[in-house]
C-alpha atoms as a PDB file:
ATOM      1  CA  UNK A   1       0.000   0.000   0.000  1.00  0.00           C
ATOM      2  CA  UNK A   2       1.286   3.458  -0.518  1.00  0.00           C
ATOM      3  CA  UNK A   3       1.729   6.297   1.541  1.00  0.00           C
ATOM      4  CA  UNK A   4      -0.454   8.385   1.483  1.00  0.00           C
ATOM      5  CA  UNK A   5       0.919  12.070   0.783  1.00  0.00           C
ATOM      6  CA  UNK A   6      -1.603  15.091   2.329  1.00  0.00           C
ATOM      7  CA  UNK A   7      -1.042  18.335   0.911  1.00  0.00           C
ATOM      8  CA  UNK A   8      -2.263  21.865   1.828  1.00  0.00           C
ATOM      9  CA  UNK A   9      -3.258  24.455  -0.559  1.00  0.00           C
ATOM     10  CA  UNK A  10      -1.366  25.229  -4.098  1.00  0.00           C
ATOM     11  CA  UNK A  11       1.539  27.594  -3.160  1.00  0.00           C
ATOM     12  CA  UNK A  12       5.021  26.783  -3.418  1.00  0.00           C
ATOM     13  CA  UNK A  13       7.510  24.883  -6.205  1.00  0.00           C
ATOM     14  CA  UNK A  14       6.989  21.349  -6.208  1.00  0.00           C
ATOM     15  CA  UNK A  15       8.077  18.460  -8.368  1.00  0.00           C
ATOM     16  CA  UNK A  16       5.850  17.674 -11.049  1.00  0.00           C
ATOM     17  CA  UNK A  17       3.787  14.932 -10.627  1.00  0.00           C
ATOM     18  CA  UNK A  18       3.688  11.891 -13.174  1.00  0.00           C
ATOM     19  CA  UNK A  19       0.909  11.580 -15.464  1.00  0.00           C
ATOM     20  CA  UNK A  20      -1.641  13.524 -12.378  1.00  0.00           C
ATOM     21  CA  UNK A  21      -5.332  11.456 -12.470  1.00  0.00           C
ATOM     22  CA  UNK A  22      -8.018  13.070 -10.142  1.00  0.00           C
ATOM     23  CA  UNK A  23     -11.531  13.182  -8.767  1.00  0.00           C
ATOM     24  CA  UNK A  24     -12.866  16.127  -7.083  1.00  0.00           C
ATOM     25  CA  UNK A  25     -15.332  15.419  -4.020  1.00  0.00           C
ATOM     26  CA  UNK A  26     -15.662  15.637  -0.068  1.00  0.00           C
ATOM     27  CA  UNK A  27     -16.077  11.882   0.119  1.00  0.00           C
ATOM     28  CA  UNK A  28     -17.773  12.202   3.219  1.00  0.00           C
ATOM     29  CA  UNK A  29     -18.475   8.242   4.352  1.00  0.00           C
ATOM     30  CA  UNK A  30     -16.155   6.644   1.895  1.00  0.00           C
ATOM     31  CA  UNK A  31     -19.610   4.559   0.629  1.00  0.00           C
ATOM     32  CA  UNK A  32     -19.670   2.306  -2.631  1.00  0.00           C
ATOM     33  CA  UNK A  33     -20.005   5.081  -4.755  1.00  0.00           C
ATOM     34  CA  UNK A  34     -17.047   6.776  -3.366  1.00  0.00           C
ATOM     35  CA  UNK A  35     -15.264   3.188  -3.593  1.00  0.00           C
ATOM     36  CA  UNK A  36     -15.835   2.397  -7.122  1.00  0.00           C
ATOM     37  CA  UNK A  37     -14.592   6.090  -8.395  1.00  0.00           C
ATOM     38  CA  UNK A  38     -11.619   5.896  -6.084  1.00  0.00           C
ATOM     39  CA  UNK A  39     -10.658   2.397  -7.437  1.00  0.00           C
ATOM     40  CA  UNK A  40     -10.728   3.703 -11.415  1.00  0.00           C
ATOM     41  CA  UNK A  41      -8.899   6.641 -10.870  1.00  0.00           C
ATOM     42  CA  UNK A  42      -6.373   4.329  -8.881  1.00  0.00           C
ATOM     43  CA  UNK A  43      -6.369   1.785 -11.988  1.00  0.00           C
ATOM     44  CA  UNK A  44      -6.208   4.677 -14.621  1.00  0.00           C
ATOM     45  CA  UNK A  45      -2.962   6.009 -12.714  1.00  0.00           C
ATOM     46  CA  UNK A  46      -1.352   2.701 -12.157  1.00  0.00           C
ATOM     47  CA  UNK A  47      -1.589   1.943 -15.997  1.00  0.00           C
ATOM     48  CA  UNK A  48       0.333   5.208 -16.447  1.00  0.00           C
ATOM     49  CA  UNK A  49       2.583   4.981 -13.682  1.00  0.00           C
ATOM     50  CA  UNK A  50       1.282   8.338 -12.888  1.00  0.00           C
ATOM     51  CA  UNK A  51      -0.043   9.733  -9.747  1.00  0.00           C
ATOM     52  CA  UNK A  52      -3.616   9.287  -8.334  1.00  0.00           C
ATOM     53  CA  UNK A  53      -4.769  12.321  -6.706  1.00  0.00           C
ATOM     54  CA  UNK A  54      -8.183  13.698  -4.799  1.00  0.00           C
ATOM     55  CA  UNK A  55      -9.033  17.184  -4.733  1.00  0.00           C
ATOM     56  CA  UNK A  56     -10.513  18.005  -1.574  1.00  0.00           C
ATOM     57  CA  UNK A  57     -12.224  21.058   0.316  1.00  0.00           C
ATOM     58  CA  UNK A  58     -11.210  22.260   4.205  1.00  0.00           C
ATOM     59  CA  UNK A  59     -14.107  23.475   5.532  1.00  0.00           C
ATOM     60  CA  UNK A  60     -16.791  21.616   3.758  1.00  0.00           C
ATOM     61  CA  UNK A  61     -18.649  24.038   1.213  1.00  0.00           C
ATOM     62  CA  UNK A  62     -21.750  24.063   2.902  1.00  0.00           C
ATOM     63  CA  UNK A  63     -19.854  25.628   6.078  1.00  0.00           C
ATOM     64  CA  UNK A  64     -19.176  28.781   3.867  1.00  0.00           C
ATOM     65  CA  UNK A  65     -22.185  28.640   1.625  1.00  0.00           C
ATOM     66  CA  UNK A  66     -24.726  27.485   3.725  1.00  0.00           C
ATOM     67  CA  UNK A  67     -23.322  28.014   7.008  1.00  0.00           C
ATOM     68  CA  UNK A  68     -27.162  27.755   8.723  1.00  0.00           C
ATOM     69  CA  UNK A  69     -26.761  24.383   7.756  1.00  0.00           C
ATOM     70  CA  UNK A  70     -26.299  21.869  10.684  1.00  0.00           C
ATOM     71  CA  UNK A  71     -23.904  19.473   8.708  1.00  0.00           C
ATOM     72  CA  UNK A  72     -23.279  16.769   9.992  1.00  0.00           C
ATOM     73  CA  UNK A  73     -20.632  14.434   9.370  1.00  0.00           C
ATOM     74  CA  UNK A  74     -20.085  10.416   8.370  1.00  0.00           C
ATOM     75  CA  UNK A  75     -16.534   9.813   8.931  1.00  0.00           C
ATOM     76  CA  UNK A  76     -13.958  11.770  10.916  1.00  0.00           C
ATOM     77  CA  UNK A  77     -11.242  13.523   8.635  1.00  0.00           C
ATOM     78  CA  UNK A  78      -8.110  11.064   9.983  1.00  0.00           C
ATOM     79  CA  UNK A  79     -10.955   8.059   9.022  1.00  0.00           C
ATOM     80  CA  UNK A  80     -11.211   9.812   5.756  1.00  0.00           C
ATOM     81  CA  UNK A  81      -7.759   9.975   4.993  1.00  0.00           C
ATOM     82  CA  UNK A  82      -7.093   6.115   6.569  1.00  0.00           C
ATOM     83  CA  UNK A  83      -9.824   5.052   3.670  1.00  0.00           C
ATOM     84  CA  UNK A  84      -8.020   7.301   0.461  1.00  0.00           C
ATOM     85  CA  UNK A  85      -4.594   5.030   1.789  1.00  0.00           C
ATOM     86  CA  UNK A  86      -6.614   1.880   2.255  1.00  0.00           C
ATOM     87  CA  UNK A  87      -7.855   2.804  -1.226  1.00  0.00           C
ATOM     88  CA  UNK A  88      -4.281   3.268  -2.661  1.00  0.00           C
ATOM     89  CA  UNK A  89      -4.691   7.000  -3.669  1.00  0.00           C
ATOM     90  CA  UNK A  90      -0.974   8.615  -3.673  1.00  0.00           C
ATOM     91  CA  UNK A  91      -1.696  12.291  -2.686  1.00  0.00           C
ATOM     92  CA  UNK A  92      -4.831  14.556  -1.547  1.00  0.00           C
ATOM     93  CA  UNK A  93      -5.144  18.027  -2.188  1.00  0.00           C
ATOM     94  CA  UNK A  94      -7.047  20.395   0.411  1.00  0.00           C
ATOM     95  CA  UNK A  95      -8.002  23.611  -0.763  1.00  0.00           C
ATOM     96  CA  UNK A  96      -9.262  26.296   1.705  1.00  0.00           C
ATOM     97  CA  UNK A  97     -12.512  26.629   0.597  1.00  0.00           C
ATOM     98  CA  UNK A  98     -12.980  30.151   1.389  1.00  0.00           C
ATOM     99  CA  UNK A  99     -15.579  33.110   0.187  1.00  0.00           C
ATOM    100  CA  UNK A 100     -12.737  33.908  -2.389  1.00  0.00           C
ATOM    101  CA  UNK A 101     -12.418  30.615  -3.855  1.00  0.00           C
ATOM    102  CA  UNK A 102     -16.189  29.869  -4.200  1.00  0.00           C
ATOM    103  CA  UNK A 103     -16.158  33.356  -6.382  1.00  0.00           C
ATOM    104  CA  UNK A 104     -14.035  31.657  -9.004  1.00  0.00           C
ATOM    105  CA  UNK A 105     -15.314  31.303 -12.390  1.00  0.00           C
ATOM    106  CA  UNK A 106     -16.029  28.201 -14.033  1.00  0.00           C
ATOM    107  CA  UNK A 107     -13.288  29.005 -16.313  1.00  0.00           C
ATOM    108  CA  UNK A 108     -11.186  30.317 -13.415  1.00  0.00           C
ATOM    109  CA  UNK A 109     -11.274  26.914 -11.636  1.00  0.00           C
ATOM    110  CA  UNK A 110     -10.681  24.773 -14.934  1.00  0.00           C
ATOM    111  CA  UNK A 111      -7.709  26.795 -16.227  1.00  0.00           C
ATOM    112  CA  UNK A 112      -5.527  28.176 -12.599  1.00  0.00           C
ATOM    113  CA  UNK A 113      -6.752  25.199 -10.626  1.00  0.00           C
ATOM    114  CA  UNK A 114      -6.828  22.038 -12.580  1.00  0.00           C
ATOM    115  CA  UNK A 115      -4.185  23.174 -15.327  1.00  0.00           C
ATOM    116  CA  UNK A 116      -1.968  25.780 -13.950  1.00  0.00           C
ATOM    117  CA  UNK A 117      -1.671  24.462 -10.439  1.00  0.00           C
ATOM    118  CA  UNK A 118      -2.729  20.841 -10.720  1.00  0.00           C
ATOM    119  CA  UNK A 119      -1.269  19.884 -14.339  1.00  0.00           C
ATOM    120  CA  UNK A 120      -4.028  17.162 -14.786  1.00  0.00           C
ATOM    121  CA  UNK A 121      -3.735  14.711 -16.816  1.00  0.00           C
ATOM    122  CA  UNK A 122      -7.533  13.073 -16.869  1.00  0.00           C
ATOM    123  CA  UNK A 123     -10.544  13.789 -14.342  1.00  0.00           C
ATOM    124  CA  UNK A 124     -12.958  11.325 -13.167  1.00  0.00           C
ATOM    125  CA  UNK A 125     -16.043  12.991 -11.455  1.00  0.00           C
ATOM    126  CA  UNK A 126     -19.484  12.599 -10.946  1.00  0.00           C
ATOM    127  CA  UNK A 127     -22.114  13.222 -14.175  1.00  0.00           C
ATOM    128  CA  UNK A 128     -23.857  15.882 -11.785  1.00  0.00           C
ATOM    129  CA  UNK A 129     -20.826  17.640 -10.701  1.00  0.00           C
ATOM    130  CA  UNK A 130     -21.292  21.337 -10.642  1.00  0.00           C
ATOM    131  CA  UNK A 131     -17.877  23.734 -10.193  1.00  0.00           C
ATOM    132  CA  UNK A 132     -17.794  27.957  -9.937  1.00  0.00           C
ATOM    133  CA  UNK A 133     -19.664  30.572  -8.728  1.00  0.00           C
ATOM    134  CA  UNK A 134     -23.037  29.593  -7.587  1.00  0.00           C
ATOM    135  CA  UNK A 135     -22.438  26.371  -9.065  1.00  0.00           C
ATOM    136  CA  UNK A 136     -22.665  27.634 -12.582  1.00  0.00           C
ATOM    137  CA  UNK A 137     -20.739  24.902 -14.113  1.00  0.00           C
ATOM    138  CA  UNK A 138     -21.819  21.426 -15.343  1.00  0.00           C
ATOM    139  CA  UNK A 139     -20.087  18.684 -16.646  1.00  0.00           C
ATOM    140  CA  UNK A 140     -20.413  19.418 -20.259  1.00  0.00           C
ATOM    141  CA  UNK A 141     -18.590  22.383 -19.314  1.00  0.00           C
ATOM    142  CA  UNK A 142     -15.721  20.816 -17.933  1.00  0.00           C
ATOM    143  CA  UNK A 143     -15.535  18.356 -20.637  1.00  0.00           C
ATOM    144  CA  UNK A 144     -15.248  21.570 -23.167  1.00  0.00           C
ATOM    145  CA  UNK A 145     -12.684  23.475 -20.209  1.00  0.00           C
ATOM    146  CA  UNK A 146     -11.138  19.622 -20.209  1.00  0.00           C
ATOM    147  CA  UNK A 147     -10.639  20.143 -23.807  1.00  0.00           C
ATOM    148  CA  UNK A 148      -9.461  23.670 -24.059  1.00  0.00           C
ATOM    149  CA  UNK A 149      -6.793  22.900 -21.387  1.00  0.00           C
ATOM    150  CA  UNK A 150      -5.364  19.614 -22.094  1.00  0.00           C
ATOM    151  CA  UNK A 151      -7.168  17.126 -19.632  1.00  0.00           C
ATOM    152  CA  UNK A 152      -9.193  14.791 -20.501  1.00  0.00           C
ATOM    153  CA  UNK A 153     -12.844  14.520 -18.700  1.00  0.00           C
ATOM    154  CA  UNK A 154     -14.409  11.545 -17.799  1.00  0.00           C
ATOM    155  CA  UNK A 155     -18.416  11.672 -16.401  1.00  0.00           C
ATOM    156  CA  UNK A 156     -19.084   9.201 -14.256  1.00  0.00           C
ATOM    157  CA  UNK A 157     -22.666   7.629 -13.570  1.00  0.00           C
ATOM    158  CA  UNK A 158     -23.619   7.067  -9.855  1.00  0.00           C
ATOM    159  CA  UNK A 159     -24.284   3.721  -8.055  1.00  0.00           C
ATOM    160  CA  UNK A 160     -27.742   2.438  -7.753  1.00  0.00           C
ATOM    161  CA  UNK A 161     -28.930   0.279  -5.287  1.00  0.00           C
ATOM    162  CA  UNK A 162     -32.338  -1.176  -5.086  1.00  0.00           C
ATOM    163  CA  UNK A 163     -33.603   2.689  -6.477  1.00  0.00           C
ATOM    164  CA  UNK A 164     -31.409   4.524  -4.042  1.00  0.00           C
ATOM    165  CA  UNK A 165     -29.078   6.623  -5.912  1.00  0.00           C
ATOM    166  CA  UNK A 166     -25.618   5.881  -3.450  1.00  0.00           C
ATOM    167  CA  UNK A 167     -24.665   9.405  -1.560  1.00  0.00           C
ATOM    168  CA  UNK A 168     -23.577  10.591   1.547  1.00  0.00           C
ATOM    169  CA  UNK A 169     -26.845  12.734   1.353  1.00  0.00           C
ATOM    170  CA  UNK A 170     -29.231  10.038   1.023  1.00  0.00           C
ATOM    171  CA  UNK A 171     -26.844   8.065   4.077  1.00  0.00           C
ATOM    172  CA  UNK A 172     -27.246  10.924   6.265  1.00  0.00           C
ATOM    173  CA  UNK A 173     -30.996  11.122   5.935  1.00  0.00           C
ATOM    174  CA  UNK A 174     -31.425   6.753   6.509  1.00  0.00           C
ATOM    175  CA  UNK A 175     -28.984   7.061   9.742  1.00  0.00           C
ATOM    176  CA  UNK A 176     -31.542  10.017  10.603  1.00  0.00           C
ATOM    177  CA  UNK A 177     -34.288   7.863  10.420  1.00  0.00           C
ATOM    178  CA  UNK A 178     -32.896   4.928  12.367  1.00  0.00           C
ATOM    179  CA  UNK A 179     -32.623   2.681   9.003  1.00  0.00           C
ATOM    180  CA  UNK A 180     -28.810   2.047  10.127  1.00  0.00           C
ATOM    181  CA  UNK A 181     -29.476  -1.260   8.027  1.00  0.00           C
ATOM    182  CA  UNK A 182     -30.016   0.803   5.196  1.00  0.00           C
ATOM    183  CA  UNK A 183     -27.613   2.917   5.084  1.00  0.00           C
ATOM    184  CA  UNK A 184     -24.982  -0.037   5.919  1.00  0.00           C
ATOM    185  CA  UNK A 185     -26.218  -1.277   2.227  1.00  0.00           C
ATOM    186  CA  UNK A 186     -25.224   2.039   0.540  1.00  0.00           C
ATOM    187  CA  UNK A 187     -22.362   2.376   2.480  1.00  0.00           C
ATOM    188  CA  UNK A 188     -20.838  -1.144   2.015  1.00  0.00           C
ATOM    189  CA  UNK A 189     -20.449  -1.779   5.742  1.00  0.00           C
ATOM    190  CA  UNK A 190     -22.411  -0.678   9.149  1.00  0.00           C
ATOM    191  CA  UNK A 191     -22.048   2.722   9.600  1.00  0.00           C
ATOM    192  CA  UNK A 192     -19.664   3.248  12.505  1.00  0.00           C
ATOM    193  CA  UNK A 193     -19.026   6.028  15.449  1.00  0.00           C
ATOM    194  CA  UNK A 194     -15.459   6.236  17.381  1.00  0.00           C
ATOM    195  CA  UNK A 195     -14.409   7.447  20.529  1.00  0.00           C
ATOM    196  CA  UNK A 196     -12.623   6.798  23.922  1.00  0.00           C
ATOM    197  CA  UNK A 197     -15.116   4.594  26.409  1.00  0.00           C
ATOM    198  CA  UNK A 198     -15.789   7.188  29.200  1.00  0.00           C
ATOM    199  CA  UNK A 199     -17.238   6.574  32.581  1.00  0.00           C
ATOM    200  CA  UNK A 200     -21.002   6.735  33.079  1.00  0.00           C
ATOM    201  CA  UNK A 201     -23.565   6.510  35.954  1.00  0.00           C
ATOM    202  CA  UNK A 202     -23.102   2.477  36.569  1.00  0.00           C
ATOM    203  CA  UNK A 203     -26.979   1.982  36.086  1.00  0.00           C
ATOM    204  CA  UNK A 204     -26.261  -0.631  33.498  1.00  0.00           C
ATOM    205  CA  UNK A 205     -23.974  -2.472  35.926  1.00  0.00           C
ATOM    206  CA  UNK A 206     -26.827  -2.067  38.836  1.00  0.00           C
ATOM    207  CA  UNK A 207     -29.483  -3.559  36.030  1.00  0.00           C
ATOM    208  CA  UNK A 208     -26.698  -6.702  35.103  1.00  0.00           C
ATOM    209  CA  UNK A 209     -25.999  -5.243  32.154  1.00  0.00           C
ATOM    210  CA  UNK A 210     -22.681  -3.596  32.350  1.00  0.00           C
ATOM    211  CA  UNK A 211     -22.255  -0.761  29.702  1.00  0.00           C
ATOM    212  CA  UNK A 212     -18.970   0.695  27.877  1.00  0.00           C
ATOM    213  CA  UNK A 213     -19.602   4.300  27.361  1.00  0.00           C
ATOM    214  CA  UNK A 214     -19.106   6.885  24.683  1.00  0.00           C
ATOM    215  CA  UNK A 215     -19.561  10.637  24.444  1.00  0.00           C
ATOM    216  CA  UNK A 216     -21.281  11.560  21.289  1.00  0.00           C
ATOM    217  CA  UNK A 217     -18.521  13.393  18.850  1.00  0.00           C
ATOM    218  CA  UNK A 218     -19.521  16.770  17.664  1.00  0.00           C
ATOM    219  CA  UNK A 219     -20.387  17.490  14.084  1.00  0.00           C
ATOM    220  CA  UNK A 220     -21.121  13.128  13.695  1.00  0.00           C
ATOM    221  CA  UNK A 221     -24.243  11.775  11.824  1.00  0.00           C
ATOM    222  CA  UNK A 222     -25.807  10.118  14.965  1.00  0.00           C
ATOM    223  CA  UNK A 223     -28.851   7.674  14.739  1.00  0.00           C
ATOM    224  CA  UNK A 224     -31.970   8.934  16.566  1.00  0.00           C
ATOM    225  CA  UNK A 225     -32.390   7.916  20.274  1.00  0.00           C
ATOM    226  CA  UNK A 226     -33.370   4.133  20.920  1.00  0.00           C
ATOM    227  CA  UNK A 227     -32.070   0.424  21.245  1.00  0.00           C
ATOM    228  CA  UNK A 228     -29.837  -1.139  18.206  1.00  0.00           C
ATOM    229  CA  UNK A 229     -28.082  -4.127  17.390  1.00  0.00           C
ATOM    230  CA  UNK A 230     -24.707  -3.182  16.975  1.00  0.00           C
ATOM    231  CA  UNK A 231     -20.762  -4.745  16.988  1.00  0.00           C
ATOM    232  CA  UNK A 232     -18.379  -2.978  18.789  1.00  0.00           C
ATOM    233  CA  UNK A 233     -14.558  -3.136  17.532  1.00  0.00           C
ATOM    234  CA  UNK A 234     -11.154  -3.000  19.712  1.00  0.00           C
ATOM    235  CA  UNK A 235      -8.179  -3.480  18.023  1.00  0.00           C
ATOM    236  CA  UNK A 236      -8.512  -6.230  15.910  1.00  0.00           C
ATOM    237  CA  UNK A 237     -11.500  -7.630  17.487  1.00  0.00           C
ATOM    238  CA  UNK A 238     -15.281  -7.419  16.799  1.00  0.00           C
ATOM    239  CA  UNK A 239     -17.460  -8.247  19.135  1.00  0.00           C
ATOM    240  CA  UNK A 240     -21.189  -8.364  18.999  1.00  0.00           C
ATOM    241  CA  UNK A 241     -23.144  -6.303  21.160  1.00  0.00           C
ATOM    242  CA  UNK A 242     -26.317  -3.786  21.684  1.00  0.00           C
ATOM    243  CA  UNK A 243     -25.901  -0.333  21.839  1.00  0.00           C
ATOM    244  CA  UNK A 244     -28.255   2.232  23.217  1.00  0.00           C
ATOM    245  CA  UNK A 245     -28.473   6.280  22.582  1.00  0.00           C
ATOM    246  CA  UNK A 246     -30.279   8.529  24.756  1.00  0.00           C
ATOM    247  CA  UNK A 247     -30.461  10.046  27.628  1.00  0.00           C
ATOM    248  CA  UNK A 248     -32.000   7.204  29.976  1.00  0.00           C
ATOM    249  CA  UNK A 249     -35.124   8.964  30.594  1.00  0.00           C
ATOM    250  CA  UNK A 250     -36.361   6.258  33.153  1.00  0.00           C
ATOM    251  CA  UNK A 251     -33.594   7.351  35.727  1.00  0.00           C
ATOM    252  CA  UNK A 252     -33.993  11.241  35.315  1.00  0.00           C
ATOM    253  CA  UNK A 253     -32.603  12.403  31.591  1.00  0.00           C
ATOM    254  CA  UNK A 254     -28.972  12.743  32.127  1.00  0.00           C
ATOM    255  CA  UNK A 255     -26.056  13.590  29.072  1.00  0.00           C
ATOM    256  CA  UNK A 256     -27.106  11.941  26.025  1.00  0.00           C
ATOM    257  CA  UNK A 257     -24.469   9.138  25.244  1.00  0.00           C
ATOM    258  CA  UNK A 258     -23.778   6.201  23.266  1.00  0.00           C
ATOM    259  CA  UNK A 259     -23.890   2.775  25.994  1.00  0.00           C
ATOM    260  CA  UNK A 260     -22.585  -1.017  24.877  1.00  0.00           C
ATOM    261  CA  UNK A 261     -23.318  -4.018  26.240  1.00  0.00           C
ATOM    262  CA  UNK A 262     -20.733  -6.806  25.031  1.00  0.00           C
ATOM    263  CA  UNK A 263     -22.685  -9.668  24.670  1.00  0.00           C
ATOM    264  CA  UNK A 264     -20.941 -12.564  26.046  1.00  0.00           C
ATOM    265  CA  UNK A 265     -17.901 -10.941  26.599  1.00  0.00           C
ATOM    266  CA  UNK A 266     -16.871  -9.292  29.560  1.00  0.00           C
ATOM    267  CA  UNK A 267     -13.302  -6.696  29.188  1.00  0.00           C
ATOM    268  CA  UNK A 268     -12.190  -3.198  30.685  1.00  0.00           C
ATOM    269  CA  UNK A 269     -12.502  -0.694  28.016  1.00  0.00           C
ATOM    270  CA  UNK A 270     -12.150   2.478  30.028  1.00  0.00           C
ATOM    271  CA  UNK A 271     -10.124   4.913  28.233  1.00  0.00           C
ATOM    272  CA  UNK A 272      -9.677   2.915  25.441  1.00  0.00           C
ATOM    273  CA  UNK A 273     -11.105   3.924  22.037  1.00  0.00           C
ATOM    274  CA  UNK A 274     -13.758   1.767  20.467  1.00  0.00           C
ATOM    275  CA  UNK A 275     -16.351   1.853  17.219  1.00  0.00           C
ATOM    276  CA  UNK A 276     -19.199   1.149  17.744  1.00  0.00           C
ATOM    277  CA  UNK A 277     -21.330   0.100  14.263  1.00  0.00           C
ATOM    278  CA  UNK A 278     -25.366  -0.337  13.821  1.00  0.00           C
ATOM    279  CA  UNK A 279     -26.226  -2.796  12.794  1.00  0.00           C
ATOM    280  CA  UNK A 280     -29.945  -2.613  12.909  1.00  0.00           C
ATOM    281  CA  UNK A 281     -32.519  -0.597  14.788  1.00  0.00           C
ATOM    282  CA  UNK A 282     -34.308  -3.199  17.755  1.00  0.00           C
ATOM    283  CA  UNK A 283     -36.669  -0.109  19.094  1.00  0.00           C
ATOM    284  CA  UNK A 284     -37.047   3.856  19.716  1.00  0.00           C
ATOM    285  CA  UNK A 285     -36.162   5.414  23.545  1.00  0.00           C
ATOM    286  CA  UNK A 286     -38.934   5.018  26.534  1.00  0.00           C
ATOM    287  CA  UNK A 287     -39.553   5.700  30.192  1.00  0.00           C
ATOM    288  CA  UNK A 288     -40.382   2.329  32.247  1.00  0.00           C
ATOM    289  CA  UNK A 289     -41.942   2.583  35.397  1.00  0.00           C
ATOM    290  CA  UNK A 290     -39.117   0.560  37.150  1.00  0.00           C
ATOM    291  CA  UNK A 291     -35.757  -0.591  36.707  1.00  0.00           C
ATOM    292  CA  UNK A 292     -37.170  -3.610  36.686  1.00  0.00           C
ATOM    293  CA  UNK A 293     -39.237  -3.414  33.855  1.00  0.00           C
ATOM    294  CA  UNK A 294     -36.402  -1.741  32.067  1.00  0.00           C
ATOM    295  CA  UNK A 295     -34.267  -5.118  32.916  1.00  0.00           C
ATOM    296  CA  UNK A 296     -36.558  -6.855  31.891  1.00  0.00           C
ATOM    297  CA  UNK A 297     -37.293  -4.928  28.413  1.00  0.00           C
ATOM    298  CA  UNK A 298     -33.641  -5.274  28.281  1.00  0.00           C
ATOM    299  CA  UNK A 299     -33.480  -9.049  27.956  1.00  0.00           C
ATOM    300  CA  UNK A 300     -35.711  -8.875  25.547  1.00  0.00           C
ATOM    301  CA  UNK A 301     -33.922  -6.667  23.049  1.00  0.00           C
ATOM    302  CA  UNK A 302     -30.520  -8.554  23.745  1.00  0.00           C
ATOM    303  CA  UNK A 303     -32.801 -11.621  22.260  1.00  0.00           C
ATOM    304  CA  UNK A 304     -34.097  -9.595  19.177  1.00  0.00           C
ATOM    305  CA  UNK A 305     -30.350  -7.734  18.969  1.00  0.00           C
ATOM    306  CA  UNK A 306     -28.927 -11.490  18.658  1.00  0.00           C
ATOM    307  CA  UNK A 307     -31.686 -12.580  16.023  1.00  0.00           C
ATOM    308  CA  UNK A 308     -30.421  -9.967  13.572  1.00  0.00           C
ATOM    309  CA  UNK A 309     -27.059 -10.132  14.491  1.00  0.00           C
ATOM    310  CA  UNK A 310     -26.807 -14.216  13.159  1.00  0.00           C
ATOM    311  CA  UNK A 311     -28.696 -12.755   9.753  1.00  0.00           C
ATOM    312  CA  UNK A 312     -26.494 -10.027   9.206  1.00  0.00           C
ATOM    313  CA  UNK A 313     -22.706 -10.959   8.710  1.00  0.00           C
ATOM    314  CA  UNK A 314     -19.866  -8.676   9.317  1.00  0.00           C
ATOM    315  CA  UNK A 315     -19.020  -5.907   7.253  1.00  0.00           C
ATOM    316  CA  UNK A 316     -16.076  -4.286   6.698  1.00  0.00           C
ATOM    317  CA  UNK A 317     -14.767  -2.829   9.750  1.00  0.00           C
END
């Protein structure tokens, strides 16, 4: 596997790079879509012995177009980078995205970005990619730019799945809506959340169901309060588990957090960082009128958690 190079902005004298094949994208989630374009614009490069290269944005767009926006995120940007190396990419490109830059011409962009600065060689984006000041261009515009400045353009249609076009939009909005399962179909794998286990109120313990604990990150796509199936990965294990989100309303609504249960596994996680991935959604949040009941209602959902966790294999971690 390469390594991956991460550089920052265009200033300065560099070495030119061999034979330079891009995309252009945020590649928030690093989902099948993402995958597939990532792996042609590896394979174009390799049969060139040239250099594969992503063009990226710091801040996201939307933070300086939209900035009402609450954005929220898929994958943290050192799990971005970890899945361009993974996916053999030899250099990304951040640009500060700034009010400046988004005033750029089409033409602007083509001809002091992608020729002047970049030297491309061939581009590989999406069919609806848009580029310039208020999004003016399209892609037959950057074919024609393409043309007029010596790289060669190549459209690229977007995955379908089942009717679901694959983006990190339409991901966002299932993991919104609880349909983790969903979105682990467009994503390629269950849709993850990392963090150090943190110490919480012990109730699971008191209840027999001892809980590893995580804060929620800021800026994270989170799934909606309730009960899921889940796995929960340290290191190089996986282990399978349920995972709740909320607030637990039946003991007085304290700091919303992510809890695990390890099923059939019992370890000291404190401190240690862990993902936790859902799997599939067992039921929403509620107040029980007892512990008890809750313990009980517990059992239950560790039966239907282990039901779907037997149907649904492991994905990629």
């Amino acid at each position: 596997m390469t390594m991956l190079k991460v550089t920052r902005g265009l200033s300065g004298e560099r070495a030119p790079r061999a034979y330079p094949v891009a995309t252009i994208g945020n590649f928030d989630g690093h989902h099948l879509g993402h995958r597939a374009l990532l792996q042609t614009v590896v394979e174009t490069a390799r049969k060139a012995q040239g250099t594969a290269l992503v063009l990226t944005f710091e801040p996201h767009p939307v933070k300086i177009l939209a900035p009402h926006v609450d954005l929220r995120f898929l994958t943290s940007p050192e799990e971005k980078l970890a899945h361009f190396e993974a996916a053999g990419i030899d250099e990304v490109v951040f640009l500060d995205f700034t009010p400046t830059f988004a005033a750029m011409s089409p033409e602007q962009f083509a001809s002091e970005i992608l020729h002047r600065s970049l030297t491309l060689a061939e581009l590989f984006v999406g069919n609806h990619f848009a580029f310039g000041k208020g999004r003016a261009g399209h892609i037959d515009d950057l074919v024609r730019l393409g043309g007029q400045y010596d790289f060669l353009v190549h459209p690229v249609t977007p995955v379908m799945i089942e009717g679901d076009v694959v983006s990190s939009t339409r991901i966002r909005q299932l993991i919104q809506a609880g349909q983790v399962d969903r979105a682990a179909t467009l994503l390629g794998r269950a849709y993850g959340i990392r963090g150090p286990v943190v110490h919480g109120m012990q109730q699971g313990q008191a209840l027999g169901w001892p809980t590893a604990n995580l804060r929620i990150p800021a800026e994270r796509v989170v799934p909606p309060d309730g009960v899921y199936a889940a796995r929960a990965a340290h290191g190089m294990e996986i282990y399978d588990a349920i995972a709740y989100i909320g607030t637990r309303p039946t003991f007085g609504a304290g700091e919303r957090l992510i809890e695990v249960n390890l099923l059939d596994h019992s370890c000291d996680l404190y401190g240690q960082e862990i993902t936790v991935q859902f799997v599939s959604r067992v039921r929403g949040d509620h107040t029980f009128a007892s512990a008890e009941e809750l313990s009980k209602q517990i059992a239950r959902d560790v039966e239907q958690a282990r039901v779907s966790l037997r149907n649904i294999p492991q994905g990629v971690p």
